[in-house]
C-alpha atoms as a PDB file:
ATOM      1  CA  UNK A   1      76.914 105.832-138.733  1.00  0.00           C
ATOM      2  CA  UNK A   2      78.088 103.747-135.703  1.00  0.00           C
ATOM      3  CA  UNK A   3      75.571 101.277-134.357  1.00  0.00           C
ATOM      4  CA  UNK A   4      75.436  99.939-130.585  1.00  0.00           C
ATOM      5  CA  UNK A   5      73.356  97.530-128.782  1.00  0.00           C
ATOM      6  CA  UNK A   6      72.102  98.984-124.795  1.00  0.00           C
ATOM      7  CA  UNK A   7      72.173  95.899-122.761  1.00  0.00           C
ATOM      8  CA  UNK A   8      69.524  96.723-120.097  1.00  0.00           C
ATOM      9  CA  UNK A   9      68.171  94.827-117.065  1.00  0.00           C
ATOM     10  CA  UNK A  10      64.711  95.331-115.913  1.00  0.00           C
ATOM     11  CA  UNK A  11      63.034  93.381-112.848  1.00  0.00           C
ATOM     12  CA  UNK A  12      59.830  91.797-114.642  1.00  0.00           C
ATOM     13  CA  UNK A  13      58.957  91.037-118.132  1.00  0.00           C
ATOM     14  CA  UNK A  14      55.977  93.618-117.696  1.00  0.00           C
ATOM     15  CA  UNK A  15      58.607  96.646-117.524  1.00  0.00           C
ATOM     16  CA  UNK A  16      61.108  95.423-120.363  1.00  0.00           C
ATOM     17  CA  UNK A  17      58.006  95.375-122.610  1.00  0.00           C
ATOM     18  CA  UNK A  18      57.051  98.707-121.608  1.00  0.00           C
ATOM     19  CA  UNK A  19      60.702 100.074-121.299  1.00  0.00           C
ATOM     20  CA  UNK A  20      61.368  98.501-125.149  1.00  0.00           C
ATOM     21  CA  UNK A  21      57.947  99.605-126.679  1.00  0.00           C
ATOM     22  CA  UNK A  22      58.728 103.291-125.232  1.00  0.00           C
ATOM     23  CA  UNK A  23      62.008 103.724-126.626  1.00  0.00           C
ATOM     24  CA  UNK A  24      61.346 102.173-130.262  1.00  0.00           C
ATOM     25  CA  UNK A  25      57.796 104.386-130.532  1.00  0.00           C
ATOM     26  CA  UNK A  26      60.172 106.992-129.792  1.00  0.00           C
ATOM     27  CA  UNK A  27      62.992 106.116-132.616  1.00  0.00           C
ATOM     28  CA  UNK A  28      65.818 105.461-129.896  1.00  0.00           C
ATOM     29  CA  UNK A  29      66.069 102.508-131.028  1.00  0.00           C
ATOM     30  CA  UNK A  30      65.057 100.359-133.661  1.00  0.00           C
ATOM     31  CA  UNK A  31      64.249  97.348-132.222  1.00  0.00           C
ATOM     32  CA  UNK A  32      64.595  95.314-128.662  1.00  0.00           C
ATOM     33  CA  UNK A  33      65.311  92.024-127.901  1.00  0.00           C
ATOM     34  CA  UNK A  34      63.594  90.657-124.792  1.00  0.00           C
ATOM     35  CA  UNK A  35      64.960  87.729-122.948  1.00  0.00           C
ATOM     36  CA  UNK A  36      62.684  86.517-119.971  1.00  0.00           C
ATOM     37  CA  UNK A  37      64.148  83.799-116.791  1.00  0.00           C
ATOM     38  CA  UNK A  38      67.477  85.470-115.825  1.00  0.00           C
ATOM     39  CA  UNK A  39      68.680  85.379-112.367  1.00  0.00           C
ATOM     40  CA  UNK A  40      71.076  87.961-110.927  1.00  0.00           C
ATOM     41  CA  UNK A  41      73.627  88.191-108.029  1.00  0.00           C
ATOM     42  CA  UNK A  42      75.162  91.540-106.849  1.00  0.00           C
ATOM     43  CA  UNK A  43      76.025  93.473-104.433  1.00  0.00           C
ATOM     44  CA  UNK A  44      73.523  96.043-102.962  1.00  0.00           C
ATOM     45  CA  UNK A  45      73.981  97.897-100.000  1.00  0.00           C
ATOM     46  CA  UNK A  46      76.718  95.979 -98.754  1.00  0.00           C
ATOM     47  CA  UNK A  47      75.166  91.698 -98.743  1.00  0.00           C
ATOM     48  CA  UNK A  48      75.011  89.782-101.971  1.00  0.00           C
ATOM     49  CA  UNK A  49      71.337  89.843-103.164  1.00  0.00           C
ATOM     50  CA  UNK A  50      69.672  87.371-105.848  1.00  0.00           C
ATOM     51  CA  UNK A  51      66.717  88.044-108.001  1.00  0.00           C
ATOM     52  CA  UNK A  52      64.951  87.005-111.205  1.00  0.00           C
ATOM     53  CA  UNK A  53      65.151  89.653-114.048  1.00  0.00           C
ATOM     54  CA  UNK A  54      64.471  90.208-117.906  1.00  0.00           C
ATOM     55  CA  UNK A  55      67.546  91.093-120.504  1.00  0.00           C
ATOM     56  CA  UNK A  56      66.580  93.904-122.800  1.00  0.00           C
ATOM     57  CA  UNK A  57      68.627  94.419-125.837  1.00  0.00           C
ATOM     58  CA  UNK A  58      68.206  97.927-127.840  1.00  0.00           C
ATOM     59  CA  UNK A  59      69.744  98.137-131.212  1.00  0.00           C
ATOM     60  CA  UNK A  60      70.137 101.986-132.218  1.00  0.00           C
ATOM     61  CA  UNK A  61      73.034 104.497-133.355  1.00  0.00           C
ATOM     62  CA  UNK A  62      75.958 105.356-131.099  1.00  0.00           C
ATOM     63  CA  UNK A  63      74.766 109.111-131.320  1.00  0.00           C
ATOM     64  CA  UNK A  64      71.914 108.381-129.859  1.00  0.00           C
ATOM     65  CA  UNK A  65      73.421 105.965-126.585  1.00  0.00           C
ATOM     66  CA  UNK A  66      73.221 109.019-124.214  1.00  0.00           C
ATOM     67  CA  UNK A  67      69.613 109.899-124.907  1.00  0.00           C
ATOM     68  CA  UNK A  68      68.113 106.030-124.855  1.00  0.00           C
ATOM     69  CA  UNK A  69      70.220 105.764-121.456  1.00  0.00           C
ATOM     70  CA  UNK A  70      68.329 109.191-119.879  1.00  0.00           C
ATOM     71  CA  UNK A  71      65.242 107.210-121.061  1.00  0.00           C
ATOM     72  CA  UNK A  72      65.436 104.122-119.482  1.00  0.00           C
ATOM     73  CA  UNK A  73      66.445 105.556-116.530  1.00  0.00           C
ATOM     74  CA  UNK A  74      63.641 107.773-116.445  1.00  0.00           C
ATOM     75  CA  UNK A  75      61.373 104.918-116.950  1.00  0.00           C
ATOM     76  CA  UNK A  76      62.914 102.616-114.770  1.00  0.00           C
ATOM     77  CA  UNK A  77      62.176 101.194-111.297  1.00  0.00           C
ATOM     78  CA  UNK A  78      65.532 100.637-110.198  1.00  0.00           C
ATOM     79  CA  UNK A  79      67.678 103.057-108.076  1.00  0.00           C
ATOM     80  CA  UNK A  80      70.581 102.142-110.286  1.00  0.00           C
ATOM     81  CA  UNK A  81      69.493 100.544-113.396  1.00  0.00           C
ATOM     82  CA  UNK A  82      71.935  98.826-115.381  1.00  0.00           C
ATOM     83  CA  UNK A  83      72.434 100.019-118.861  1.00  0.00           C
ATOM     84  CA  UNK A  84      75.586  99.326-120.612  1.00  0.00           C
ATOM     85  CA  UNK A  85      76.367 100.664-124.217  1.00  0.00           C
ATOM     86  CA  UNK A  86      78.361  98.454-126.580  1.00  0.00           C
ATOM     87  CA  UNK A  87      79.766  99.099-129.929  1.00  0.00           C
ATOM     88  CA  UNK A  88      78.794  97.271-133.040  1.00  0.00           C
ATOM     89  CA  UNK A  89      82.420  96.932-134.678  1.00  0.00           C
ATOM     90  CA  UNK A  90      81.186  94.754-137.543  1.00  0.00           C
ATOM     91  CA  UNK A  91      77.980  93.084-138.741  1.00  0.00           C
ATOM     92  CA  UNK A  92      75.327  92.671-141.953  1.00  0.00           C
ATOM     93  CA  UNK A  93      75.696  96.132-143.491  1.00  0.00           C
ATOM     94  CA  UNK A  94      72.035  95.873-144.488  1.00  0.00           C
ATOM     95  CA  UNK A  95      71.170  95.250-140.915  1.00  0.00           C
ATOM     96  CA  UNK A  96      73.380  98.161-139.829  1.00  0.00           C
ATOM     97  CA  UNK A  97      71.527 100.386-142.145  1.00  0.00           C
ATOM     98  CA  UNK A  98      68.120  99.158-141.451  1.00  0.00           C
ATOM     99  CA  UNK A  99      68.913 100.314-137.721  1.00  0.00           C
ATOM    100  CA  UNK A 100      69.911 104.063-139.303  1.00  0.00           C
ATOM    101  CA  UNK A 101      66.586 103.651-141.171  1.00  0.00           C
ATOM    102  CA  UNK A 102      64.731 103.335-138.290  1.00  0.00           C
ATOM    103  CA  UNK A 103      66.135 105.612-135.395  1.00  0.00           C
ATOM    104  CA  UNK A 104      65.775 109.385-135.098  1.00  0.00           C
ATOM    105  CA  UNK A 105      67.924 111.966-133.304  1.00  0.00           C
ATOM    106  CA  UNK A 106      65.497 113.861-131.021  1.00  0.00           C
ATOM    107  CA  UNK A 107      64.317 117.180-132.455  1.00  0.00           C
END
């Protein structure tokens, strides 16, 4: 099994608690990390915009990237919402297990 953490953006605490809550009741992941206060700066329809947003971090199984990205989206605000897939390369084997343990491929 290849584990990956989803970095995810979300625009209040409100939806990275409901985005996170969805998508671990529904074994896509096995757990979220929420991190409240961070300000962004992009581009957006061509003039650099700023805003406050919330960091979500989903732990799951690289099988199952494709599916927790079609789920966020679904359940996002955003036009565009940024979800970026990482690989876990190395880490506590028990930990990497424990996130096998706890995910599901959809049925």
């Amino acid at each position: 099994m290849s584990a990956a953490m989803v970095y995810i953006t979300c625009e209040s605490l409100e939806q990275a608690r409901m985005i996170g809550r969805t998508v671990v009741a529904e074994r896509l992941a096995a757990c979220v990390n929420i991190l409240p206060g961070m300000v962004s700066m992009y581009w957006w329809q061509g003039k650099i915009e700023e805003a406050a947003e919330t960091v979500l971090v989903a732990k799951t199984r690289m099988t199952l990237a494709d599916a927790l990205t079609k789920r966020v989206a679904a359940l996002h605000s955003y036009d565009v919402p940024c979800v970026v897939v990482l690989p876990i390369l190395r880490g506590n084997p028990d930990f990497l297990r424990w996130i096998e343990s706890e995910t599901q491929p959809p049925s």
